[in-house]
PDB file of N, CA and C in Angstrom:
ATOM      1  N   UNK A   1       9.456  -6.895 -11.214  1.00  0.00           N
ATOM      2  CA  UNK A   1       8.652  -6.895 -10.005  1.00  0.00           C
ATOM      3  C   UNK A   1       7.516  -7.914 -10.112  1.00  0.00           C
ATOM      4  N   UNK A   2       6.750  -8.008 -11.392  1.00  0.00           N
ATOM      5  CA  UNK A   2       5.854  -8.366 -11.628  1.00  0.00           C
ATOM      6  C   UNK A   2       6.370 -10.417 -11.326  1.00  0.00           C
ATOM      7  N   UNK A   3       7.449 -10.627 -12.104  1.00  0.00           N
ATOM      8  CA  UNK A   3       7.959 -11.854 -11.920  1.00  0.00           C
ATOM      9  C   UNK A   3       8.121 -12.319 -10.854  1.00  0.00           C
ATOM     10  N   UNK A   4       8.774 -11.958  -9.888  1.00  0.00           N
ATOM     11  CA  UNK A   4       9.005 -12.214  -7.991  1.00  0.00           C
ATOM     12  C   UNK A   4       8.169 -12.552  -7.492  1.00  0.00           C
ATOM     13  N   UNK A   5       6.581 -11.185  -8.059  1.00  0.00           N
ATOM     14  CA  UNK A   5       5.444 -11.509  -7.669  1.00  0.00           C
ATOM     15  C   UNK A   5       5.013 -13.187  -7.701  1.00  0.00           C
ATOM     16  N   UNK A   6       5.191 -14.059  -9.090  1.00  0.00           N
ATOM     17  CA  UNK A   6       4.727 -14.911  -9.463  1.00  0.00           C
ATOM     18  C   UNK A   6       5.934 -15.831  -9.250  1.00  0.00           C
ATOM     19  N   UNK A   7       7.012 -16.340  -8.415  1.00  0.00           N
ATOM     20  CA  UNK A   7       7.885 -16.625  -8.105  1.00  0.00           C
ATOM     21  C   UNK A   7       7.357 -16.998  -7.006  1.00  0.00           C
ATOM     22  N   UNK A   8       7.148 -16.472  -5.784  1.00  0.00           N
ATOM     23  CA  UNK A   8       6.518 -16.002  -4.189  1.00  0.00           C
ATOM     24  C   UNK A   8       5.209 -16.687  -4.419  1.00  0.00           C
ATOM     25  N   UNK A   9       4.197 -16.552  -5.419  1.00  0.00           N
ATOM     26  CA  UNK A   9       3.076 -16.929  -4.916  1.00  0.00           C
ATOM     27  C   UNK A   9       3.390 -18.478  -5.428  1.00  0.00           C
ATOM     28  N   UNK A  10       4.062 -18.867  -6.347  1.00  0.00           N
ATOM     29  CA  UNK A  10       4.286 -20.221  -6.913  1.00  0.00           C
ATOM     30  C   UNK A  10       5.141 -21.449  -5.593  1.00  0.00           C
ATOM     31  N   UNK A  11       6.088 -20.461  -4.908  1.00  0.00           N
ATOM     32  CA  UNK A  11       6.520 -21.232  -4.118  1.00  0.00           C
ATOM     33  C   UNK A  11       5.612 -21.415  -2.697  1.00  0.00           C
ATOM     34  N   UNK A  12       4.433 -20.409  -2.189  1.00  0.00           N
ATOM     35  CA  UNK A  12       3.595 -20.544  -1.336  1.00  0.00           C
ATOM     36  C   UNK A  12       2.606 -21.713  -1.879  1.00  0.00           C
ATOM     37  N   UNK A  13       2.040 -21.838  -3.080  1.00  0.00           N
ATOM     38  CA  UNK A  13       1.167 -23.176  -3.695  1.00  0.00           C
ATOM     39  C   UNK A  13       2.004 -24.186  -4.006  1.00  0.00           C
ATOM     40  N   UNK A  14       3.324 -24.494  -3.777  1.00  0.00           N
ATOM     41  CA  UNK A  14       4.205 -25.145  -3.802  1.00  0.00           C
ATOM     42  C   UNK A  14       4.136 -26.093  -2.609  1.00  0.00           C
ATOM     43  N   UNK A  15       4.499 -25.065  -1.260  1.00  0.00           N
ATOM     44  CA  UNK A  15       4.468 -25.523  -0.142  1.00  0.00           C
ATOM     45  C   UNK A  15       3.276 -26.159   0.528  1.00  0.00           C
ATOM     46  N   UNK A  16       2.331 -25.530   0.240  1.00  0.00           N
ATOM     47  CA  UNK A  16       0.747 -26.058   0.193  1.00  0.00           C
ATOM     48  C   UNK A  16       0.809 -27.176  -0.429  1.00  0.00           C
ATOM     49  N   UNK A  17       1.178 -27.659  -1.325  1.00  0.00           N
ATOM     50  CA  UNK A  17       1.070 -29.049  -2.191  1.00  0.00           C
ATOM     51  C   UNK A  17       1.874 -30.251  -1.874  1.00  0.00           C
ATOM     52  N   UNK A  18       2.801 -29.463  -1.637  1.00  0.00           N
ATOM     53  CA  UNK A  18       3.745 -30.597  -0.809  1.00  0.00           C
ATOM     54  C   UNK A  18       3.596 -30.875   0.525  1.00  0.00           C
ATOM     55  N   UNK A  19       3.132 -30.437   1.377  1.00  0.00           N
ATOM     56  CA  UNK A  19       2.306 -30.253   2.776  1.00  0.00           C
ATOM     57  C   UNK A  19       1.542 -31.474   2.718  1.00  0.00           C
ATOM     58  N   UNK A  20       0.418 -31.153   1.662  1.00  0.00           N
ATOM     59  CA  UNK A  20      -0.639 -32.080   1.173  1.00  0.00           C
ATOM     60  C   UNK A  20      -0.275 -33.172   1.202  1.00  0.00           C
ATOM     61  N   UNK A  21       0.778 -33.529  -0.026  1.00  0.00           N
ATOM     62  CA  UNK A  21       1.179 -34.675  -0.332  1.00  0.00           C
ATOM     63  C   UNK A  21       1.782 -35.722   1.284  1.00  0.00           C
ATOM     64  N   UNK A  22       2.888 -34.717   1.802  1.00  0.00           N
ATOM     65  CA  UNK A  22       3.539 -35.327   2.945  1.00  0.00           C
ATOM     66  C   UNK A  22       2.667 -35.348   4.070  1.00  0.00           C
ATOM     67  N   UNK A  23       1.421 -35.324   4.371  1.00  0.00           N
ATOM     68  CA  UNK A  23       0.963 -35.532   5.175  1.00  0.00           C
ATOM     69  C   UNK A  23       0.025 -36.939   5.162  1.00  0.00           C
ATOM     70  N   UNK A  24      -0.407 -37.301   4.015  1.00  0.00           N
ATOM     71  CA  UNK A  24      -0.993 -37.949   3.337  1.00  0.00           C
ATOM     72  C   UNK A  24      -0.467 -39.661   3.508  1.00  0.00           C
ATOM     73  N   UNK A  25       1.220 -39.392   3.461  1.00  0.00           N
ATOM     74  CA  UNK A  25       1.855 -40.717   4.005  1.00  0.00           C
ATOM     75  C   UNK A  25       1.220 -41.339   4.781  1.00  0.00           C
ATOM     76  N   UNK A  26       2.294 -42.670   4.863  1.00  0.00           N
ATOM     77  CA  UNK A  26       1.880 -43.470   5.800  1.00  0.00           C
ATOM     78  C   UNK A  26       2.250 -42.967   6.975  1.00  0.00           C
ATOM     79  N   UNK A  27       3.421 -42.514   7.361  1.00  0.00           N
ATOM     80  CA  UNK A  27       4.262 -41.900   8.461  1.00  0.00           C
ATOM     81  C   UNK A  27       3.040 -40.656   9.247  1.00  0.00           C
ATOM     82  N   UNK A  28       3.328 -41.375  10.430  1.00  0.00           N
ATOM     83  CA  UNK A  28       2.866 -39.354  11.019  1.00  0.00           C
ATOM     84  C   UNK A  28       4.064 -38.452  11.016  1.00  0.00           C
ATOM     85  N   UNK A  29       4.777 -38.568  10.957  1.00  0.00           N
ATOM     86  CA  UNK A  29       6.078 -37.538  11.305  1.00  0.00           C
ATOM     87  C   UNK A  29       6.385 -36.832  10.121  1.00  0.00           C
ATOM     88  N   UNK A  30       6.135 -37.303   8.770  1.00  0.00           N
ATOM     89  CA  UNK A  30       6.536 -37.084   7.320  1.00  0.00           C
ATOM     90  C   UNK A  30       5.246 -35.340   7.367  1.00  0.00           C
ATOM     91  N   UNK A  31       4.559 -35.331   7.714  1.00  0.00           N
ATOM     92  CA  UNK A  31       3.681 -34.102   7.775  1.00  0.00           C
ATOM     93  C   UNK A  31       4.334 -33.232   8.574  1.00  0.00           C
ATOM     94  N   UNK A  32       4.759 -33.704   9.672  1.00  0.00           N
ATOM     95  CA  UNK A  32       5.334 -32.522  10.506  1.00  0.00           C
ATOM     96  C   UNK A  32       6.281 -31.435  10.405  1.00  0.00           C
ATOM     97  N   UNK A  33       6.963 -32.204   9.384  1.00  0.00           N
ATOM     98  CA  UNK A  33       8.638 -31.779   8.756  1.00  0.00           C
ATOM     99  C   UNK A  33       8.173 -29.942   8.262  1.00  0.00           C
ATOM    100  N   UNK A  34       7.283 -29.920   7.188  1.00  0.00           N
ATOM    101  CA  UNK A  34       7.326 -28.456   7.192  1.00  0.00           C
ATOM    102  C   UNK A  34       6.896 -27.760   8.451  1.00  0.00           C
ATOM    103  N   UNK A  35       5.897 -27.586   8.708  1.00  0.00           N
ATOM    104  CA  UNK A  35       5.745 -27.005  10.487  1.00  0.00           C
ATOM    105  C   UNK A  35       6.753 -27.051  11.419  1.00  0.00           C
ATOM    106  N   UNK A  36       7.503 -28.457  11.095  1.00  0.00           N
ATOM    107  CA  UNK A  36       8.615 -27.528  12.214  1.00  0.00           C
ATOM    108  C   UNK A  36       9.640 -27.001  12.271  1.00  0.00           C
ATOM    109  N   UNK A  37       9.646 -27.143  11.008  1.00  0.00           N
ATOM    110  CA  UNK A  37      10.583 -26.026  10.792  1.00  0.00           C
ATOM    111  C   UNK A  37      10.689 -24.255  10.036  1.00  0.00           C
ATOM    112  N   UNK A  38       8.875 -24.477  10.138  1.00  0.00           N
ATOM    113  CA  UNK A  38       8.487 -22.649  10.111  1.00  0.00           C
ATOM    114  C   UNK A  38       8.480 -22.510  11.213  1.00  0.00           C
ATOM    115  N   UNK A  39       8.456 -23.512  12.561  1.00  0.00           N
ATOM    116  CA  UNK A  39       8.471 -23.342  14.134  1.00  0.00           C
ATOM    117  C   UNK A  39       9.862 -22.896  14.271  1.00  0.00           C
ATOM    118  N   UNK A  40      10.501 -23.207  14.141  1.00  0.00           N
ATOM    119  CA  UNK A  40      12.095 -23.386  14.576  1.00  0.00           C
ATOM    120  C   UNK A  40      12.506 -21.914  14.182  1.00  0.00           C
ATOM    121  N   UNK A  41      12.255 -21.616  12.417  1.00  0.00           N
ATOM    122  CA  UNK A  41      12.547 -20.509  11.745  1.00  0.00           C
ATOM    123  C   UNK A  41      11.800 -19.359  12.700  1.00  0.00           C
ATOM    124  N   UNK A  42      10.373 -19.343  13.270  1.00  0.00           N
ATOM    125  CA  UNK A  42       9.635 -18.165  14.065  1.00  0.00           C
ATOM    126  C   UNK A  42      10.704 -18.215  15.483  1.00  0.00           C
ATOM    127  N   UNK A  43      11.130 -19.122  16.172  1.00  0.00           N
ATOM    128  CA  UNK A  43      11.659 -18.837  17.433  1.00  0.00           C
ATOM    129  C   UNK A  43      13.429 -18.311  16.782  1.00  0.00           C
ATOM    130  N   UNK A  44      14.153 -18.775  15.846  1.00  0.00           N
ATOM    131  CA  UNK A  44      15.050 -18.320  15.413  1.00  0.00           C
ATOM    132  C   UNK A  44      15.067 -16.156  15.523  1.00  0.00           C
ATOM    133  N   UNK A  45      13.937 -16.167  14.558  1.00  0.00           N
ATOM    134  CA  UNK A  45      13.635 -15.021  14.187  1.00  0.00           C
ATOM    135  C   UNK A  45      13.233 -14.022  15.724  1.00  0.00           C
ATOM    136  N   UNK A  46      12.616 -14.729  15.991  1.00  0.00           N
ATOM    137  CA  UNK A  46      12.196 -13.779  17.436  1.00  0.00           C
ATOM    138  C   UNK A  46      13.472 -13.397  18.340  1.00  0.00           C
ATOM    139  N   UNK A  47      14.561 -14.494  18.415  1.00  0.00           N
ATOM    140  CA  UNK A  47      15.844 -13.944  19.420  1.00  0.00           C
ATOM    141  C   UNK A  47      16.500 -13.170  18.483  1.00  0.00           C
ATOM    142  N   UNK A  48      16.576 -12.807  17.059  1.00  0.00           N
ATOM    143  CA  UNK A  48      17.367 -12.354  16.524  1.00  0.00           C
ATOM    144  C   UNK A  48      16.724 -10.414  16.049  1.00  0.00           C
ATOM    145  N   UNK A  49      15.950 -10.575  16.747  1.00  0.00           N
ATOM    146  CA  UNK A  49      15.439  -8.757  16.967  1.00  0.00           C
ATOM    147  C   UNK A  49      16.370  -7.942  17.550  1.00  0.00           C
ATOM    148  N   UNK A  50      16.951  -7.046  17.440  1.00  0.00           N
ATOM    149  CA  UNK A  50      17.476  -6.186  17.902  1.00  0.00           C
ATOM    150  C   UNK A  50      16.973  -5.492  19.162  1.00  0.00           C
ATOM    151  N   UNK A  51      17.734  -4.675  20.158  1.00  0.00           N
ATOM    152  CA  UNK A  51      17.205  -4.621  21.370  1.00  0.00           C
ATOM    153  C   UNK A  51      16.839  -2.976  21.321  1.00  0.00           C
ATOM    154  N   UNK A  52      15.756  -2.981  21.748  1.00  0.00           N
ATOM    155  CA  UNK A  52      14.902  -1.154  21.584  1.00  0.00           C
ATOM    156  C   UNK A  52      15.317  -0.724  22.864  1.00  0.00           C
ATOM    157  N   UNK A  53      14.489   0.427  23.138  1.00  0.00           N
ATOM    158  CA  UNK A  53      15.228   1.450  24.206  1.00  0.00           C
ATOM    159  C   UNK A  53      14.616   0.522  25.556  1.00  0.00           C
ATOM    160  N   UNK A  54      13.352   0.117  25.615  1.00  0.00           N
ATOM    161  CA  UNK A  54      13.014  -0.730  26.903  1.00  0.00           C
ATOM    162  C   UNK A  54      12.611  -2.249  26.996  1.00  0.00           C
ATOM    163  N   UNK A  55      13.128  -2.514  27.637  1.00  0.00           N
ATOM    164  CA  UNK A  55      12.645  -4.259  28.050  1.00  0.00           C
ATOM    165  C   UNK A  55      11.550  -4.578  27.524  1.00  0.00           C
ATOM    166  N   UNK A  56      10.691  -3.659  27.937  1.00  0.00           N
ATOM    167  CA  UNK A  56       9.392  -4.164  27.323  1.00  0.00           C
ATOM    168  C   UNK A  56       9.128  -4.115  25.568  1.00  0.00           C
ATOM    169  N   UNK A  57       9.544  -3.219  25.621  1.00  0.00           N
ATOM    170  CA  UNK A  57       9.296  -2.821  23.858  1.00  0.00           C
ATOM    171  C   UNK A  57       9.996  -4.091  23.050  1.00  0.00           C
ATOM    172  N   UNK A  58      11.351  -4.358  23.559  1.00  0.00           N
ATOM    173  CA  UNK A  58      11.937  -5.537  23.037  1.00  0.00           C
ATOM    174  C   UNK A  58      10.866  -7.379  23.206  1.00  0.00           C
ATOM    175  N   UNK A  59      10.958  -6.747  24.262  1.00  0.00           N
ATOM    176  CA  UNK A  59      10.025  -8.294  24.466  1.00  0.00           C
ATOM    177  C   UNK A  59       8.488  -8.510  23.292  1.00  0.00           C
ATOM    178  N   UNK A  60       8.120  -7.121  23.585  1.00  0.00           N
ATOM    179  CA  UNK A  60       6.915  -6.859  22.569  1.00  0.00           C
ATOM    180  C   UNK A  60       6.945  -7.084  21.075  1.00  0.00           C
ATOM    181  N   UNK A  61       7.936  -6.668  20.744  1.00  0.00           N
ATOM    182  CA  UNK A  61       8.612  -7.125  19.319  1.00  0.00           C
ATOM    183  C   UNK A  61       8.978  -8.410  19.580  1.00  0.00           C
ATOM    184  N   UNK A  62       9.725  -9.068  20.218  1.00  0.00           N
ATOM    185  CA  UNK A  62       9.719 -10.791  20.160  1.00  0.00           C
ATOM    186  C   UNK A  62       8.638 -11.394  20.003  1.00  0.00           C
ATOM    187  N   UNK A  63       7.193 -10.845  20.801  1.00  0.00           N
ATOM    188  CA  UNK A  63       6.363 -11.718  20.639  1.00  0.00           C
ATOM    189  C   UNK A  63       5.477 -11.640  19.622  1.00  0.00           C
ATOM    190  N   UNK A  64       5.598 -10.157  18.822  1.00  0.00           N
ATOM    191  CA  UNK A  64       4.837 -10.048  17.926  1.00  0.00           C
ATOM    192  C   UNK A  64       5.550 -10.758  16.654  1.00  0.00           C
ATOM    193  N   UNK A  65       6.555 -10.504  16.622  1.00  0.00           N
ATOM    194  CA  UNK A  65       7.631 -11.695  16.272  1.00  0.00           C
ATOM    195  C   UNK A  65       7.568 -12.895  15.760  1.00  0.00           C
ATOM    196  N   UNK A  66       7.371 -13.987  16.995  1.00  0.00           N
ATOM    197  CA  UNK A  66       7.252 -14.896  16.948  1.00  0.00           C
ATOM    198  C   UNK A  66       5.806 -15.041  16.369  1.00  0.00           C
ATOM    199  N   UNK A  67       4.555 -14.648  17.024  1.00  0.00           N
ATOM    200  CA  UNK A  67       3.011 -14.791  16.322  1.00  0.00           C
ATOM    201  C   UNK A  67       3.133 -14.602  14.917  1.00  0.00           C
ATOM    202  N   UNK A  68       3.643 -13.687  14.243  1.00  0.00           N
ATOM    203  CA  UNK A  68       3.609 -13.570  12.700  1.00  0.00           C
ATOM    204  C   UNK A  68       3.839 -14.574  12.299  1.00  0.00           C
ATOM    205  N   UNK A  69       5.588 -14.728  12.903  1.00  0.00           N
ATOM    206  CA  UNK A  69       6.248 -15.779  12.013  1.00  0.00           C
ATOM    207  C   UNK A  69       5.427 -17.412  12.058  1.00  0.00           C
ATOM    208  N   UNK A  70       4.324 -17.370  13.041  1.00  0.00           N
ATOM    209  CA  UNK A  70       4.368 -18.919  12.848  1.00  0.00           C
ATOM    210  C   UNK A  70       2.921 -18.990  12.263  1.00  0.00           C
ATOM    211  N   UNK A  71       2.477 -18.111  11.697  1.00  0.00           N
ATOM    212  CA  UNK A  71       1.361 -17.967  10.514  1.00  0.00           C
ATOM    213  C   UNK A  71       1.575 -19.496   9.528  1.00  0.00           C
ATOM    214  N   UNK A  72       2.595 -19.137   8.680  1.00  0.00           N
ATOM    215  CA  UNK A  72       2.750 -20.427   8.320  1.00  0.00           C
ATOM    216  C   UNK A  72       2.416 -21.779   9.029  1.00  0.00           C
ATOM    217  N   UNK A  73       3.199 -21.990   9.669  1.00  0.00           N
ATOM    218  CA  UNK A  73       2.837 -23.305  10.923  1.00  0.00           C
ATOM    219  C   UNK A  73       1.604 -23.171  11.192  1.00  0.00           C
ATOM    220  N   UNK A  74       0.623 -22.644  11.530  1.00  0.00           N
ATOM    221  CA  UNK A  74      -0.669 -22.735  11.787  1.00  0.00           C
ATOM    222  C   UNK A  74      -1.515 -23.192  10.208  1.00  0.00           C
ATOM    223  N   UNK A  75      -1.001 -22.535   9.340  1.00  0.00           N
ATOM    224  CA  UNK A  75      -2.013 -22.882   7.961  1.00  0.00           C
ATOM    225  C   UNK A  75      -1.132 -24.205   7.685  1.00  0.00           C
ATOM    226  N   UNK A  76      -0.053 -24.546   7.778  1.00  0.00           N
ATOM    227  CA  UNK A  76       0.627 -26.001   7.413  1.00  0.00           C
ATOM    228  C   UNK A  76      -0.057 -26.903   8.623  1.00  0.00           C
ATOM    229  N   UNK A  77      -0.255 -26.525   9.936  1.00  0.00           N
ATOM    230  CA  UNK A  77      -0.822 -27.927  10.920  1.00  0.00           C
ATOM    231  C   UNK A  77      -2.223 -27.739  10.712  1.00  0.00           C
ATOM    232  N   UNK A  78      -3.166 -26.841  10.030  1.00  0.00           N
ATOM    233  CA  UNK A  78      -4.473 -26.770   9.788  1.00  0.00           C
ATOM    234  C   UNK A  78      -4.486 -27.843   8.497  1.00  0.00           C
ATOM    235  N   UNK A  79      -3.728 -27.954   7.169  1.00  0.00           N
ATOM    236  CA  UNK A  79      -4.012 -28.996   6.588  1.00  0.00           C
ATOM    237  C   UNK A  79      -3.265 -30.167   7.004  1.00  0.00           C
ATOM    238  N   UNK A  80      -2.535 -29.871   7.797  1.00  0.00           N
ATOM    239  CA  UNK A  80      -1.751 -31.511   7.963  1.00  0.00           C
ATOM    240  C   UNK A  80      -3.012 -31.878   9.201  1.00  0.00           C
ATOM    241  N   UNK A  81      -4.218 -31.554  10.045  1.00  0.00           N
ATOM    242  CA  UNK A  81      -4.978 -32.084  10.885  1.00  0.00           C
ATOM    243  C   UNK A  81      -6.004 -32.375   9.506  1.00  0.00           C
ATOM    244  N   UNK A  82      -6.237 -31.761   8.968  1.00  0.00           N
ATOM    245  CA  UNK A  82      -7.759 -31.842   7.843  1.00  0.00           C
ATOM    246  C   UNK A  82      -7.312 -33.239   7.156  1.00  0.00           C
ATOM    247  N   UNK A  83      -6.298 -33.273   6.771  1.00  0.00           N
ATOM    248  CA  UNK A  83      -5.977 -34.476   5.712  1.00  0.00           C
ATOM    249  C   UNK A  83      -5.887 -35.776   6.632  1.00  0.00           C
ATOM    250  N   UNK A  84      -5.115 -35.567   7.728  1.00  0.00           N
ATOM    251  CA  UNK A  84      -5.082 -36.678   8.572  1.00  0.00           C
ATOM    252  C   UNK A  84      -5.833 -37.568   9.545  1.00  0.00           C
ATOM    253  N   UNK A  85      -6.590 -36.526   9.983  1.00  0.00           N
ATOM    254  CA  UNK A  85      -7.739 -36.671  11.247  1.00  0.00           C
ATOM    255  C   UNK A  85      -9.257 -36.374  10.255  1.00  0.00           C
ATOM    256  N   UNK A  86      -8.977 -35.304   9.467  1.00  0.00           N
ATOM    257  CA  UNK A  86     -10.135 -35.234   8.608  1.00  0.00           C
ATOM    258  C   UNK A  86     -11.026 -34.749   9.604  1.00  0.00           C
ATOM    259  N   UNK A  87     -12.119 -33.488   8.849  1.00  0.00           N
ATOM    260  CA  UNK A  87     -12.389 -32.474   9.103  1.00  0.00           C
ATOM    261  C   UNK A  87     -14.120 -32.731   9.550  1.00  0.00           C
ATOM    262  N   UNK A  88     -14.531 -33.781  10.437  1.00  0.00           N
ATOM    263  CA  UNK A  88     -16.246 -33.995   9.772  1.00  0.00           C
ATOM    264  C   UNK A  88     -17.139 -32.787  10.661  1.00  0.00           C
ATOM    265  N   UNK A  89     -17.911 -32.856  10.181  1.00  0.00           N
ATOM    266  CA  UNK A  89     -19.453 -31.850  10.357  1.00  0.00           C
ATOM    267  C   UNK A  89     -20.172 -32.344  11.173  1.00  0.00           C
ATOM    268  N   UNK A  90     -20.298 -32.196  12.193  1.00  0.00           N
ATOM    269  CA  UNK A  90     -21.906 -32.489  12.923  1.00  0.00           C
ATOM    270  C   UNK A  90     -23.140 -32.291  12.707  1.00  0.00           C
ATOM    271  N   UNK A  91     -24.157 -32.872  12.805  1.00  0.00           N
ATOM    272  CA  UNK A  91     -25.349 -32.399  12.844  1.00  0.00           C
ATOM    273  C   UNK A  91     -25.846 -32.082  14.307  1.00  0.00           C
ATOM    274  N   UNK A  92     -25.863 -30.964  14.432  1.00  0.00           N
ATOM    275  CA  UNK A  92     -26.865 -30.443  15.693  1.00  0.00           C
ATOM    276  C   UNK A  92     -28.422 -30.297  15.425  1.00  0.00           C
ATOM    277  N   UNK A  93     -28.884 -30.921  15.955  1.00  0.00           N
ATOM    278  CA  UNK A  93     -30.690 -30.517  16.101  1.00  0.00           C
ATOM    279  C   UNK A  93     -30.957 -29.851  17.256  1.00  0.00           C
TER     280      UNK A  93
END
């Protein structure tokens, strides 16, 4: 159990690093590659829910669904904007 544990978190600082790296290119598109396809994988995942007793309940599960799944994609396009566009600070007075 303990191993999987450290398996899972190695391949999440994995993906983080390589994120890093591929965004970093010269290419804009070379960053995008992981995001879109934790995009693709969240809308995959959302039609493939099983259907509950009401319309709604089903739909509700799709969308909660889809929001989880694209957790990833949001922390992968949060460093692919920081590295690329770069993150600056204002000074407000």
């Amino acid at each position: 159990m303990l191993n999987n544990t450290f398996v899972v978190a190695g391949a999440i600082i994995g993906a983080l690093f390589l994120q890093a790296y591929l965004s970093k290119g010269k290419r804009k598109i070379t960053g995008l590659i992981l995001p879109g396809l934790f995009f693709i994988y969240s809308i995959i995942s959302a039609f493939r829910i099983e259907s509950m007793e009401t319309t709604t309940q089903t739909f509700a599960l799709g969308l909660a669904t889809f929001f989880v799944y694209n957790i990833p994609t949001t922390m992968l396009l949060v460093i692919y904007m920081s590295i690329r566009h770069g993150f600056t600070r204002r000074r407000r007075w």
